[in-house]
Structure formats: structure tokens, C-alpha cells
PDB file of N, CA and C in Angstrom:
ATOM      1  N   UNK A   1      62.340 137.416 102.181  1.00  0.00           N
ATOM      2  CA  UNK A   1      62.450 136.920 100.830  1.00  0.00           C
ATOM      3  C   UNK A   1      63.922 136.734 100.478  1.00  0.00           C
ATOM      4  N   UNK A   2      64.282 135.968  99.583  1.00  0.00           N
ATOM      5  CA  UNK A   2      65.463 135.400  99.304  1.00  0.00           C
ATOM      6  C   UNK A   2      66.483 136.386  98.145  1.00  0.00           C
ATOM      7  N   UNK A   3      67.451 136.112  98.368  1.00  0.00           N
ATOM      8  CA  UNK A   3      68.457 136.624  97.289  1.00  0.00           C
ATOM      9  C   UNK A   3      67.895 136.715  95.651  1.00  0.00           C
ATOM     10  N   UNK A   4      67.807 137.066  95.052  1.00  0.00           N
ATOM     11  CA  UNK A   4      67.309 137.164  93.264  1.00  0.00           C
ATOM     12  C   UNK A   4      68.745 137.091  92.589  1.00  0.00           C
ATOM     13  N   UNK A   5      68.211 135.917  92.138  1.00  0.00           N
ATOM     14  CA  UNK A   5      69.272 134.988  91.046  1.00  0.00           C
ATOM     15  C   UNK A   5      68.937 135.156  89.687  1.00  0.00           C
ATOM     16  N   UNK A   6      69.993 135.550  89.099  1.00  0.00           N
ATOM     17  CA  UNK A   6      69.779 135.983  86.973  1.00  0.00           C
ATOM     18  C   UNK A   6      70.000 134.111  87.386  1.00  0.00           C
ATOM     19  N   UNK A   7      69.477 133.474  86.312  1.00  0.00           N
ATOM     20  CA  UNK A   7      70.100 131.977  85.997  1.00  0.00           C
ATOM     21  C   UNK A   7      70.722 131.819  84.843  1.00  0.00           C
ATOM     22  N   UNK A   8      70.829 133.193  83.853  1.00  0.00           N
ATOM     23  CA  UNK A   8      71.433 133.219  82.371  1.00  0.00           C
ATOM     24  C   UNK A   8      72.946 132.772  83.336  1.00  0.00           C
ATOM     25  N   UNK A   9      73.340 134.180  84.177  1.00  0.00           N
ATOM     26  CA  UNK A   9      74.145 134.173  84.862  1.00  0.00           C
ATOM     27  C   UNK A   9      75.787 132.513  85.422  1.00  0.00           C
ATOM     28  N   UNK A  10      74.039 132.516  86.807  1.00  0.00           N
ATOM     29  CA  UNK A  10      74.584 131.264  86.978  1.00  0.00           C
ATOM     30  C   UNK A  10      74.842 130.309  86.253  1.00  0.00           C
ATOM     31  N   UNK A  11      74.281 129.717  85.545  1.00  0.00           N
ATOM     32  CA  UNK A  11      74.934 129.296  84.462  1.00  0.00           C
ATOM     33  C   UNK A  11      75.876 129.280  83.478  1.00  0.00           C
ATOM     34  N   UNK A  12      76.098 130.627  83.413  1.00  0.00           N
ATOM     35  CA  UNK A  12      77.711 130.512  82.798  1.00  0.00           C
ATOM     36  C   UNK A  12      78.626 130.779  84.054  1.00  0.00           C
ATOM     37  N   UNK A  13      78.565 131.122  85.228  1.00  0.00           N
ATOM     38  CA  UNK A  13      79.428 130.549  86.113  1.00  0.00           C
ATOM     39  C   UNK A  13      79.557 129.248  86.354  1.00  0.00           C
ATOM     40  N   UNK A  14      78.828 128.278  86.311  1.00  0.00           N
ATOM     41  CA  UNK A  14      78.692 127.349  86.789  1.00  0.00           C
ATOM     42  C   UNK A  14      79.866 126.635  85.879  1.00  0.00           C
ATOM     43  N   UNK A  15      79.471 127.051  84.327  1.00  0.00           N
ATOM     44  CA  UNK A  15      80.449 126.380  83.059  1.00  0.00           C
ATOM     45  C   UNK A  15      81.815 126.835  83.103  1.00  0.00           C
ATOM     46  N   UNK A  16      81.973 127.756  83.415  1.00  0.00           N
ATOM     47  CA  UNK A  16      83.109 128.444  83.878  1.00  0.00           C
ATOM     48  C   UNK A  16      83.769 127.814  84.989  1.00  0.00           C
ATOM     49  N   UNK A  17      83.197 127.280  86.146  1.00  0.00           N
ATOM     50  CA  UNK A  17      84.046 127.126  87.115  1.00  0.00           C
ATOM     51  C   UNK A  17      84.456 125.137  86.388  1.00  0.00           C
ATOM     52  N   UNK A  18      83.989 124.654  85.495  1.00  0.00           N
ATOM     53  CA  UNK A  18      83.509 123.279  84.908  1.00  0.00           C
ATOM     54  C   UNK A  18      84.902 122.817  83.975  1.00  0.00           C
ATOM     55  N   UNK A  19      84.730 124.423  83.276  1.00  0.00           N
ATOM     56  CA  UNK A  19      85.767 124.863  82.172  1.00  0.00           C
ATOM     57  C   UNK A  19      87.149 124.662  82.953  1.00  0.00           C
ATOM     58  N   UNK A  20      87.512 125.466  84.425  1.00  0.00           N
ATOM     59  CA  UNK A  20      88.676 125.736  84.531  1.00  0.00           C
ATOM     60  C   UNK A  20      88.906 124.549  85.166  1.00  0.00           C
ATOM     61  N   UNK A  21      88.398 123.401  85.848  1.00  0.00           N
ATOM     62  CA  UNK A  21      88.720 122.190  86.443  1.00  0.00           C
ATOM     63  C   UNK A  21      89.474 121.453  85.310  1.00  0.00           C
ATOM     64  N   UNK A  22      88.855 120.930  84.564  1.00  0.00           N
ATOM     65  CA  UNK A  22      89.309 120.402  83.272  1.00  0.00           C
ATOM     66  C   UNK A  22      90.425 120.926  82.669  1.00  0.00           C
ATOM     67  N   UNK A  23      90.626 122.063  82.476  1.00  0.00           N
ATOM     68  CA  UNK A  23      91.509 122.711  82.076  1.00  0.00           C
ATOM     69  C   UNK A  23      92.879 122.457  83.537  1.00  0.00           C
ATOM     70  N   UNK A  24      92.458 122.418  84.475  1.00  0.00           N
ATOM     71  CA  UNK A  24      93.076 122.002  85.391  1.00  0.00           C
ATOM     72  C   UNK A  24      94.070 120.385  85.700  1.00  0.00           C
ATOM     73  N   UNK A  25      92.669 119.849  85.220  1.00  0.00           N
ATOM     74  CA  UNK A  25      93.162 118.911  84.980  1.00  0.00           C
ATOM     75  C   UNK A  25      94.023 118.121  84.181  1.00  0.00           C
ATOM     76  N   UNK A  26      93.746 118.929  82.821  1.00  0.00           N
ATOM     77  CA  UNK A  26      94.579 118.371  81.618  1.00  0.00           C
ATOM     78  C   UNK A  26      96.090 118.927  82.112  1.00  0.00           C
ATOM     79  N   UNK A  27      96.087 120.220  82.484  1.00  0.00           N
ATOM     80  CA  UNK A  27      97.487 120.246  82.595  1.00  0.00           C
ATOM     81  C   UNK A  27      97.982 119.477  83.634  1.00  0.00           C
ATOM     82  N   UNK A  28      97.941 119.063  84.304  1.00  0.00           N
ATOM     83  CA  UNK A  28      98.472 118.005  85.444  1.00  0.00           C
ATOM     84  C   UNK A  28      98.713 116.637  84.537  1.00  0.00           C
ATOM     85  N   UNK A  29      97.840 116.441  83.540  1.00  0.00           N
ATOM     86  CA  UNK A  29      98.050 115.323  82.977  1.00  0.00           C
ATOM     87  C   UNK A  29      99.052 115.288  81.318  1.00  0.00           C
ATOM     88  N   UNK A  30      98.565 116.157  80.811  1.00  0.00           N
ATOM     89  CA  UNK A  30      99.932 116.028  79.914  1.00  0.00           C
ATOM     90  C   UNK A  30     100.765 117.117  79.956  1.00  0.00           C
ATOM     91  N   UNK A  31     100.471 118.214  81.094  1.00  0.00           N
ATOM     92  CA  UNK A  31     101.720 118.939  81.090  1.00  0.00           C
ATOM     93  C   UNK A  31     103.151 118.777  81.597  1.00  0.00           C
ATOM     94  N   UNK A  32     103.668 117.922  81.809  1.00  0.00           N
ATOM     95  CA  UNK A  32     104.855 117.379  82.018  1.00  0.00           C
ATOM     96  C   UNK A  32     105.885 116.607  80.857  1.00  0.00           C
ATOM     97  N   UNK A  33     106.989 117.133  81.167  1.00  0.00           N
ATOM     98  CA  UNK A  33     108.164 116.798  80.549  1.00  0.00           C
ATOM     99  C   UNK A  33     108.174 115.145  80.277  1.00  0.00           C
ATOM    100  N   UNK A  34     108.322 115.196  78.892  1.00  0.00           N
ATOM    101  CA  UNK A  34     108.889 113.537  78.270  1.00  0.00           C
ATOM    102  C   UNK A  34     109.933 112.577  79.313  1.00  0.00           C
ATOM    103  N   UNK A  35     110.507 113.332  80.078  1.00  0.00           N
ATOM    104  CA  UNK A  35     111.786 112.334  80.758  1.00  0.00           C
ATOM    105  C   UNK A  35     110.725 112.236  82.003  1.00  0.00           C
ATOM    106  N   UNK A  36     110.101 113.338  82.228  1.00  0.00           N
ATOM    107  CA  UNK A  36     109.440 112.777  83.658  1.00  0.00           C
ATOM    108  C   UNK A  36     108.420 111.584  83.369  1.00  0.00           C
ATOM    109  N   UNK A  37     107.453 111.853  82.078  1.00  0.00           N
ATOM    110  CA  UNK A  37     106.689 110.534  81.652  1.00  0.00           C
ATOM    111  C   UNK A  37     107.253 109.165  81.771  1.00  0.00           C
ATOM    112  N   UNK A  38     108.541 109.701  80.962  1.00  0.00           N
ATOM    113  CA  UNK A  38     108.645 108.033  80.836  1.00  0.00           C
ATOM    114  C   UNK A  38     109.556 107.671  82.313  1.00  0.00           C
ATOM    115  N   UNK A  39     110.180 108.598  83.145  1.00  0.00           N
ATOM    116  CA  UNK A  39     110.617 107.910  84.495  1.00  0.00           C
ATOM    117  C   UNK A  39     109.439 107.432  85.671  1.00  0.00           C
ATOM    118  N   UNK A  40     108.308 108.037  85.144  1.00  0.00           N
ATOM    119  CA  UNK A  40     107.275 107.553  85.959  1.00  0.00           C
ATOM    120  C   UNK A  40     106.746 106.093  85.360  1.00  0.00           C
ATOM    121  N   UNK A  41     106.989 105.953  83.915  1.00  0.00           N
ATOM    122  CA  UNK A  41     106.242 104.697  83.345  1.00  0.00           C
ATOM    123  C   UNK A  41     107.908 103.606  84.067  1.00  0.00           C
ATOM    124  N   UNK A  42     108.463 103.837  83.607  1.00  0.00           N
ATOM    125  CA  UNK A  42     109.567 103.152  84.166  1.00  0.00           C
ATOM    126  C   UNK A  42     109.516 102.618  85.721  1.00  0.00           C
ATOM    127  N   UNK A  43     108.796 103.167  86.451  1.00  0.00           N
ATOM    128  CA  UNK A  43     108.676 103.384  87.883  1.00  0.00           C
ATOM    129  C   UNK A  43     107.851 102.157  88.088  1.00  0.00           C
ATOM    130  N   UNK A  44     106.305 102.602  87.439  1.00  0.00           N
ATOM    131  CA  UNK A  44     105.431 101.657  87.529  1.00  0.00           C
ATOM    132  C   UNK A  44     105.642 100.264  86.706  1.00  0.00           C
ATOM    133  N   UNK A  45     106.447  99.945  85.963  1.00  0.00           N
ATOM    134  CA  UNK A  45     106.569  98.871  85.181  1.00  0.00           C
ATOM    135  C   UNK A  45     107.785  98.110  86.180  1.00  0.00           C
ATOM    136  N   UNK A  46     108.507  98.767  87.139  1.00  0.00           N
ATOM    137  CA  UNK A  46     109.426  97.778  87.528  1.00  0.00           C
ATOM    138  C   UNK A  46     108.489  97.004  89.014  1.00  0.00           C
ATOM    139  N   UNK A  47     107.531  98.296  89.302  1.00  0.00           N
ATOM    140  CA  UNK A  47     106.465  98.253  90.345  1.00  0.00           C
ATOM    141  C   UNK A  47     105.979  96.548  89.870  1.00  0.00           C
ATOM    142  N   UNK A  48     105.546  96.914  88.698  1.00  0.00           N
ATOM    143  CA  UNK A  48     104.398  95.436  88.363  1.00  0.00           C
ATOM    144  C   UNK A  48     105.645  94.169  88.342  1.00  0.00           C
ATOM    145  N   UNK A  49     106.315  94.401  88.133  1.00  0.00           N
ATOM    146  CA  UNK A  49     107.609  93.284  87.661  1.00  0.00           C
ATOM    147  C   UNK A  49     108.093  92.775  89.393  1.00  0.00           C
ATOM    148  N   UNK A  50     108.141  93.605  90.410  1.00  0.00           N
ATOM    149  CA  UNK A  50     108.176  93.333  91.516  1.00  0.00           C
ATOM    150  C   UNK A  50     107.265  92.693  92.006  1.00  0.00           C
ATOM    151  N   UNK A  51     105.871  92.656  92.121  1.00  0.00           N
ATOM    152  CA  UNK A  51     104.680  91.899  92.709  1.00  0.00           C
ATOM    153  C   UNK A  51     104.650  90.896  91.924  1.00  0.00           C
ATOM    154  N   UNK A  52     104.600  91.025  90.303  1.00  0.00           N
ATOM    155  CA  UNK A  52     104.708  89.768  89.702  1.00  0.00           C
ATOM    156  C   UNK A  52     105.194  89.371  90.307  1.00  0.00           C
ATOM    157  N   UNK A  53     106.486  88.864  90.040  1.00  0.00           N
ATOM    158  CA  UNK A  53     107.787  88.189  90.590  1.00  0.00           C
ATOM    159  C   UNK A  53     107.177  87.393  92.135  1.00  0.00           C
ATOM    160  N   UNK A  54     106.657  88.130  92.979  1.00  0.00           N
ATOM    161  CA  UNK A  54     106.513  87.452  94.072  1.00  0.00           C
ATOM    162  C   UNK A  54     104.976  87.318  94.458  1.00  0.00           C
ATOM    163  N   UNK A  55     104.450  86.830  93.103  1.00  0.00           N
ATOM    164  CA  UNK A  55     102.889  85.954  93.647  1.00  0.00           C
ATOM    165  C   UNK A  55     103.355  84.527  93.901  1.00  0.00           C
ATOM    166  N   UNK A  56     102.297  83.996  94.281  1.00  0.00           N
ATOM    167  CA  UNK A  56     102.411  82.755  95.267  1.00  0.00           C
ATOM    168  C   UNK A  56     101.947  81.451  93.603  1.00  0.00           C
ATOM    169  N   UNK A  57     100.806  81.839  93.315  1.00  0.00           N
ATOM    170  CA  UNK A  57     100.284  81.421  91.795  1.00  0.00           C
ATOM    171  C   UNK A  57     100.660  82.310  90.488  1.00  0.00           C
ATOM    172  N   UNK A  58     101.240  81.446  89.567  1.00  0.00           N
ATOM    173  CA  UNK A  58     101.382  82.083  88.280  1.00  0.00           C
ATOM    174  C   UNK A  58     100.628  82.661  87.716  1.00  0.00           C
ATOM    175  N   UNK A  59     100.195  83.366  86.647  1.00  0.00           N
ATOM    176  CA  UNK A  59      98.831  83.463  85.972  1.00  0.00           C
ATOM    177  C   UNK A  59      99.057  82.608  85.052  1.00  0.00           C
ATOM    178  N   UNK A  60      99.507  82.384  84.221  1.00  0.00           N
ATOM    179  CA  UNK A  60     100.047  80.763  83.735  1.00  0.00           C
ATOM    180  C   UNK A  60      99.156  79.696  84.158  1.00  0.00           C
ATOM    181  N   UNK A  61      99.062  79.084  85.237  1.00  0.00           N
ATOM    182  CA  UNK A  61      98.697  78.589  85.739  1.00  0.00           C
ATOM    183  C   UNK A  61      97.477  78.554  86.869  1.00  0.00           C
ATOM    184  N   UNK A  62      96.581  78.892  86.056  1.00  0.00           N
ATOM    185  CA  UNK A  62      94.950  78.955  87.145  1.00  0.00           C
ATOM    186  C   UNK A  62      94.570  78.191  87.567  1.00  0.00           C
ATOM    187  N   UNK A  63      94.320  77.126  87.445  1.00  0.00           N
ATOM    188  CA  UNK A  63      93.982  76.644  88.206  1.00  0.00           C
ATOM    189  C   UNK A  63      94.839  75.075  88.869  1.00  0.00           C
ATOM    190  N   UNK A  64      95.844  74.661  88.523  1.00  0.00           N
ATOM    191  CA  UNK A  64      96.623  73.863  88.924  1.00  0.00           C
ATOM    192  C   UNK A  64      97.321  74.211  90.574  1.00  0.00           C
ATOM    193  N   UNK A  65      97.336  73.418  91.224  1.00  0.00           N
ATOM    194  CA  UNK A  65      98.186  73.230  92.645  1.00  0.00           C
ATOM    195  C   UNK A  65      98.858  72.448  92.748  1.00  0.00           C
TER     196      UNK A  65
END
């Protein structure tokens, strides 16, 4: 016969382990310093300004050749 499981239990482990991901997560996401935010937005905006720059078609221009 198998292990005997409370499920009140499991269940608040389950929320618990649910709880600390999230909580995990948020800090990865706004726990960082204002200069690091914006050197990362800075990062990615020169990123897009680079590929722009070297498409072959404008977006301007859809459908013209």
C-alpha cells in the first residue's frame, strides 16, 4: 500500500512552492537598479536601430520593388 497523503497539506505546499517562484520572479524583474534598466533599454534600442538600418525592404514601403 502506498504512502498516505494529508491533501489539506499538499496543497499548501504546492501554493507555497507557486508563491516563492513568482516572488522569484518579480525580483529578477524589477529588482534592479534604474541605471542598469535604462543601460539595458539603451542596449536594446541601439540593437533595433542596427537591424533596422540594414533590412533589405523598408517598412515604409511594402509592397513596392
Amino acid at each position: 500500500m502506498g504512502e498516505v497523503v494529508n491533501l489539506r497539506q499538499a496543497r499548501k505546499h504546492k501554493a507555497r512552492i507557486e508563491k516563492e517562484r513568482q516572488a522569484s520572479e518579480n525580483r529578477a524583474l524589477h529588482g534592479r537598479p534604474k541605471t542598469e534598466r535604462e543601460r539595458d533599454r539603451l542596449a536594446s534600442e541601439k540593437a533595433e536601430k542596427f537591424v533596422a538600418g540594414h533590412r533589405r525592404e523598408k517598412p515604409d514601403d511594402p509592397g513596392e520593388r
